[in-house]
N, C-alpha and C. Protein backbone atom coordinates (compact mmCIF):
# COMPACT_ATOMS: atom_id res chain seq x y z
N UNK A 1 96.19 54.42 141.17
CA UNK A 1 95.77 55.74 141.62
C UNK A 1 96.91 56.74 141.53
N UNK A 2 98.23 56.39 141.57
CA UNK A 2 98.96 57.23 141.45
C UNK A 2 99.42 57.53 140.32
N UNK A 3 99.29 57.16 139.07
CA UNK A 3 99.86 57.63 137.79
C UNK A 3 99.05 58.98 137.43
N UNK A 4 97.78 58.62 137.41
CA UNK A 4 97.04 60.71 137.47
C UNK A 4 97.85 61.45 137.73
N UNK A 5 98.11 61.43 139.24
CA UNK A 5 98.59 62.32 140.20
C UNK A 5 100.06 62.59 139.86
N UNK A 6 100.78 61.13 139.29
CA UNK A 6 102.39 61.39 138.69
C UNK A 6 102.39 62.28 137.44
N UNK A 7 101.23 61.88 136.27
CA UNK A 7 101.54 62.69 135.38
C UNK A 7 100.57 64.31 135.20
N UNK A 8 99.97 64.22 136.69
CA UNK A 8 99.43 65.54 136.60
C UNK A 8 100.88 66.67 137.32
N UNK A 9 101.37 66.05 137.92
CA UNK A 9 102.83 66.59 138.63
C UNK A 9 103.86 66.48 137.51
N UNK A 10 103.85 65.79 136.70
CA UNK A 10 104.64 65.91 135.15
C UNK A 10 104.31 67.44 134.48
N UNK A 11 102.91 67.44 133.70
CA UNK A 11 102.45 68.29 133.43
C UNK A 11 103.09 69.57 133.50
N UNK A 12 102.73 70.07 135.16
CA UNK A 12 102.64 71.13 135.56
C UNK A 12 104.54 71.62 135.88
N UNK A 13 105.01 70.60 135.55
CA UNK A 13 106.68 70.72 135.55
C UNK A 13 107.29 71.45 133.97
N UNK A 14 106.43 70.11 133.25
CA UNK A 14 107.03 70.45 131.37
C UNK A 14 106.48 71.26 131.03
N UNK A 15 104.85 71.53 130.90
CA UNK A 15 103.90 72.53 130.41
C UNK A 15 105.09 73.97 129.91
N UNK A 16 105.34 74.66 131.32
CA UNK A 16 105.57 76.13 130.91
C UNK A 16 107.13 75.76 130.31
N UNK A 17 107.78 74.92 130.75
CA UNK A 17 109.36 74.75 129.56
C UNK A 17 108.94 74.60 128.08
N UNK A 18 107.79 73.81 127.77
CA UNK A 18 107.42 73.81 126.58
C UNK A 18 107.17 75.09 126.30
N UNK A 19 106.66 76.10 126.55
CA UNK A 19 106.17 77.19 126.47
C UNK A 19 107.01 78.32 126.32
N UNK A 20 108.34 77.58 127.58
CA UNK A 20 109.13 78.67 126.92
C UNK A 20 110.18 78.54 125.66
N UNK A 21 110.20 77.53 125.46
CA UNK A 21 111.18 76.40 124.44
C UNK A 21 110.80 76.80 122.97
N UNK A 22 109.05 77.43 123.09
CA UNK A 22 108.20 77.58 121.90
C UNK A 22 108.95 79.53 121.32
N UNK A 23 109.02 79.93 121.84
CA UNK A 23 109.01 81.44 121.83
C UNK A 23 110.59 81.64 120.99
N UNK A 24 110.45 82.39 120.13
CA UNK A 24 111.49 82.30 118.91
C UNK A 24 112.16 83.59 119.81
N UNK A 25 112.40 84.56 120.26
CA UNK A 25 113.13 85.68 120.83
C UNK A 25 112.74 85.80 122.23
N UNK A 26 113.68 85.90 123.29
CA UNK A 26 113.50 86.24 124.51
C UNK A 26 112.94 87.42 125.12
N UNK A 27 113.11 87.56 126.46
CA UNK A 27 112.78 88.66 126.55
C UNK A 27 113.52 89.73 127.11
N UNK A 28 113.93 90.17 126.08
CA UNK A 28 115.55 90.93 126.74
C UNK A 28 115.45 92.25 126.78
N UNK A 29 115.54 93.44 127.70
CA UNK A 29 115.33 94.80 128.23
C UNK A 29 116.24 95.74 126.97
N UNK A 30 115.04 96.24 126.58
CA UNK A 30 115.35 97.12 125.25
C UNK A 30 116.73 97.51 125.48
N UNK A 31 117.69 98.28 126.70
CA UNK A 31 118.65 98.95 126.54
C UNK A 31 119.92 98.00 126.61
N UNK A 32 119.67 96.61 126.40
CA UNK A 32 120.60 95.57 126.36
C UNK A 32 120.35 94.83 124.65
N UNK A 33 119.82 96.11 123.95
CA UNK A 33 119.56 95.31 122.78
C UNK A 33 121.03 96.04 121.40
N UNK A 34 120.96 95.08 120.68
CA UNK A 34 121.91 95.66 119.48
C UNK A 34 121.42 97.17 118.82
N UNK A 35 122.07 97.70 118.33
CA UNK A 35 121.58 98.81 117.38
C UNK A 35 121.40 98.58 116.35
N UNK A 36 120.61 98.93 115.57
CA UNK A 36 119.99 98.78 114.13
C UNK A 36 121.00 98.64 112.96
N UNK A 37 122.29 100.00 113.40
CA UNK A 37 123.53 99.78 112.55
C UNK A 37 124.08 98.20 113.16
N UNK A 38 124.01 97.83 113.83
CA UNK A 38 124.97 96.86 114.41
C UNK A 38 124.32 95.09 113.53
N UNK A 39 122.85 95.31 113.91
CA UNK A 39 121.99 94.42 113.06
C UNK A 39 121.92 94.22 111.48
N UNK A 40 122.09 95.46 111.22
CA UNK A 40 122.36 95.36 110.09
C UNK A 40 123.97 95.18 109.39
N UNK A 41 125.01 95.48 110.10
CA UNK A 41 126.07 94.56 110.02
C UNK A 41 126.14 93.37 109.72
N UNK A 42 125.68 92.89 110.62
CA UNK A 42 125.40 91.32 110.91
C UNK A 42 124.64 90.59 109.83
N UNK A 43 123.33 91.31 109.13
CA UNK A 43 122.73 91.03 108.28
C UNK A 43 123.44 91.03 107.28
N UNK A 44 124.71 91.81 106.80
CA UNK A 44 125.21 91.94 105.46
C UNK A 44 126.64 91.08 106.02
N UNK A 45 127.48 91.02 106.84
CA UNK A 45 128.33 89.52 107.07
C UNK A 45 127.55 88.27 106.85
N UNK A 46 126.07 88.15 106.86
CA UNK A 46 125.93 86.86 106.72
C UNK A 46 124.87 86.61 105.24
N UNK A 47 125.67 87.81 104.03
CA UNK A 47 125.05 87.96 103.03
C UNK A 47 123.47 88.64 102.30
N UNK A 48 123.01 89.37 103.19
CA UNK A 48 121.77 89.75 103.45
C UNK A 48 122.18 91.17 102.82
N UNK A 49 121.28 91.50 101.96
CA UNK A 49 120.67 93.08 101.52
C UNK A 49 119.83 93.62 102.56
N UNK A 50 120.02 94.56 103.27
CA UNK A 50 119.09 94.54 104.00
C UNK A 50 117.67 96.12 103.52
N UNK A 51 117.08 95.93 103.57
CA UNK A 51 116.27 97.15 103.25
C UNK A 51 115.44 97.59 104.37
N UNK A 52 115.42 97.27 105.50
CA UNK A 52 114.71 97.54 106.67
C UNK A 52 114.93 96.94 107.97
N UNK A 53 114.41 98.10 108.81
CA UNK A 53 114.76 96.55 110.24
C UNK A 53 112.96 97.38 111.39
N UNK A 54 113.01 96.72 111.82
CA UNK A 54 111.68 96.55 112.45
C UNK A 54 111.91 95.65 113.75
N UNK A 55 110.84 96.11 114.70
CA UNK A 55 110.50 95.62 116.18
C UNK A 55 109.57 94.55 115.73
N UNK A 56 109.34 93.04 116.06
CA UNK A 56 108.19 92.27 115.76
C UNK A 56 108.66 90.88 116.54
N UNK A 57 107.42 91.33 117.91
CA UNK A 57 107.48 89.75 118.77
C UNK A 57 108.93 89.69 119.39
N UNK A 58 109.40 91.18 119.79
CA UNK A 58 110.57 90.22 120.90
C UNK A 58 111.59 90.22 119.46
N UNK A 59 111.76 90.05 118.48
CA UNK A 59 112.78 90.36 117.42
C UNK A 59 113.44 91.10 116.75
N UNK A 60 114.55 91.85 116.29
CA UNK A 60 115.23 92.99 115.00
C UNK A 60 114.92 92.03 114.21
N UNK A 61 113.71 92.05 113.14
CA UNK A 61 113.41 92.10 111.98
C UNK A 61 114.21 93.01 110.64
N UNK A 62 114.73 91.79 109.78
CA UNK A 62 115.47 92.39 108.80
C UNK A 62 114.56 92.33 107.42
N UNK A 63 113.93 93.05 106.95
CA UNK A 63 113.52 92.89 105.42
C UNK A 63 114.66 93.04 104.47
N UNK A 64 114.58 92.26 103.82
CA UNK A 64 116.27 91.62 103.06
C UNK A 64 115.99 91.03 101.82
N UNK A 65 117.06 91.01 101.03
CA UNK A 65 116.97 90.15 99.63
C UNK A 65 118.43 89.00 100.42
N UNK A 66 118.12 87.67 99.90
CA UNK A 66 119.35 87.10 99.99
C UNK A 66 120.42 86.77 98.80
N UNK A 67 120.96 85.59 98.75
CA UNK A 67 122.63 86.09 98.23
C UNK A 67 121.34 85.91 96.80
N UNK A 68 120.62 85.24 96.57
CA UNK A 68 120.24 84.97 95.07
C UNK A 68 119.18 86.00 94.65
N UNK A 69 118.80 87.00 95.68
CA UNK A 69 117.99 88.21 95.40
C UNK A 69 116.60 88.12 95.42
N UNK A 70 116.19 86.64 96.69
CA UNK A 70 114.57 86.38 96.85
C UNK A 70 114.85 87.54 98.02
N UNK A 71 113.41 87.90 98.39
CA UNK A 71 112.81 88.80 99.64
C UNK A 71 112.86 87.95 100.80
N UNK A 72 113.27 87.87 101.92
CA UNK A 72 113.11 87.61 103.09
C UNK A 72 113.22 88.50 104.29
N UNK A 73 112.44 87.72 105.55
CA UNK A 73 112.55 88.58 106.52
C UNK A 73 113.50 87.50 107.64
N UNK A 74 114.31 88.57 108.04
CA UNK A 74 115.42 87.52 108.99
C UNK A 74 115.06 88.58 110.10
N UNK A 75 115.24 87.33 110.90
CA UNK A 75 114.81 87.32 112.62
C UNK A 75 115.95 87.26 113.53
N UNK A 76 116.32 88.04 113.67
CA UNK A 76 117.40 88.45 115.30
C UNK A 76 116.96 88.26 115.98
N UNK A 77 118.23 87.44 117.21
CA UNK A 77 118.03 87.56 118.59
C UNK A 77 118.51 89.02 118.86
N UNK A 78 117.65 90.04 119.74
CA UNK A 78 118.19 91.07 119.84
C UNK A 78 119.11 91.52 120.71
N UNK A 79 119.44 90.83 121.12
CA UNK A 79 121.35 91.11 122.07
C UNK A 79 122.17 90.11 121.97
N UNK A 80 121.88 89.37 121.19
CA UNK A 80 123.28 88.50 120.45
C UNK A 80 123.42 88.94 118.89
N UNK A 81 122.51 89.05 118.66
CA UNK A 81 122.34 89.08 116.74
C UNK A 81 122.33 88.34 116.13
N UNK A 82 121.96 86.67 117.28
CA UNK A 82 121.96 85.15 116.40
C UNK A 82 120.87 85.13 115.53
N UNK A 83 120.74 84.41 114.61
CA UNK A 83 119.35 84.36 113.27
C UNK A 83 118.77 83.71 114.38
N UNK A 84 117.49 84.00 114.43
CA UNK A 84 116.69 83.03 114.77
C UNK A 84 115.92 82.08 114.11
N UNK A 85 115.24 82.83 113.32
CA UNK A 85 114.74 82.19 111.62
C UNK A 85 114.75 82.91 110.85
N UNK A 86 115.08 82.76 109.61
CA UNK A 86 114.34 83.09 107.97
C UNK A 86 113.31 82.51 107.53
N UNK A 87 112.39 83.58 106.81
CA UNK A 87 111.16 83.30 106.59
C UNK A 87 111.18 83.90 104.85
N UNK A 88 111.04 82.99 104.29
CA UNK A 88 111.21 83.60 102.62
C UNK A 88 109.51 84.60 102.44
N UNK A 89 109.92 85.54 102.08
CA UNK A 89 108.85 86.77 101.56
C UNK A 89 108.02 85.85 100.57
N UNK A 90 106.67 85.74 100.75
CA UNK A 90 105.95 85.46 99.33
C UNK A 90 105.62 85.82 98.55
């Protein structure tokens, strides 16, 4: 009788860590965020053309060519300026 009850008390512990573990950018208060010049710094130290930057999901979105000149969109953390992911343009 008690394993339900253990892994319904599991559940309701991991559930929302999973949830937050899932989410590619935090949620960080716009006036603690990088500047667009600053992002795009960052984008061209780490070899990136950048041709745009954009708000999307909590991210500084970079529309970019990389070092070999495919299209991608690179994903900032927006108050560190860590990559979060690259996503090659199709």
């Amino acid at each position: 009788m008690k394993s339900p009850l253990i892994a319904a008390a599991l559940f309701s512990v991991l559930a929302p860590a999973a949830a937050l573990a899932s989410q590619d950018c935090p949620n960080v208060p716009r006036d603690q965020w990088m500047s667009d010049a600053a992002i795009m710094e960052k984008a061209k130290s780490l070899g990136y053309d950048v041709r745009s930057i954009k708000v999307d999901d909590g991210c500084a979105e970079a529309y970019a060519l990389d070092k070999g000149g495919k299209r991608v969109e690179v994903y900032f953390h927006p108050g560190t300026g860590d990559v979060v992911k690259v996503k090659a343009d199709d």
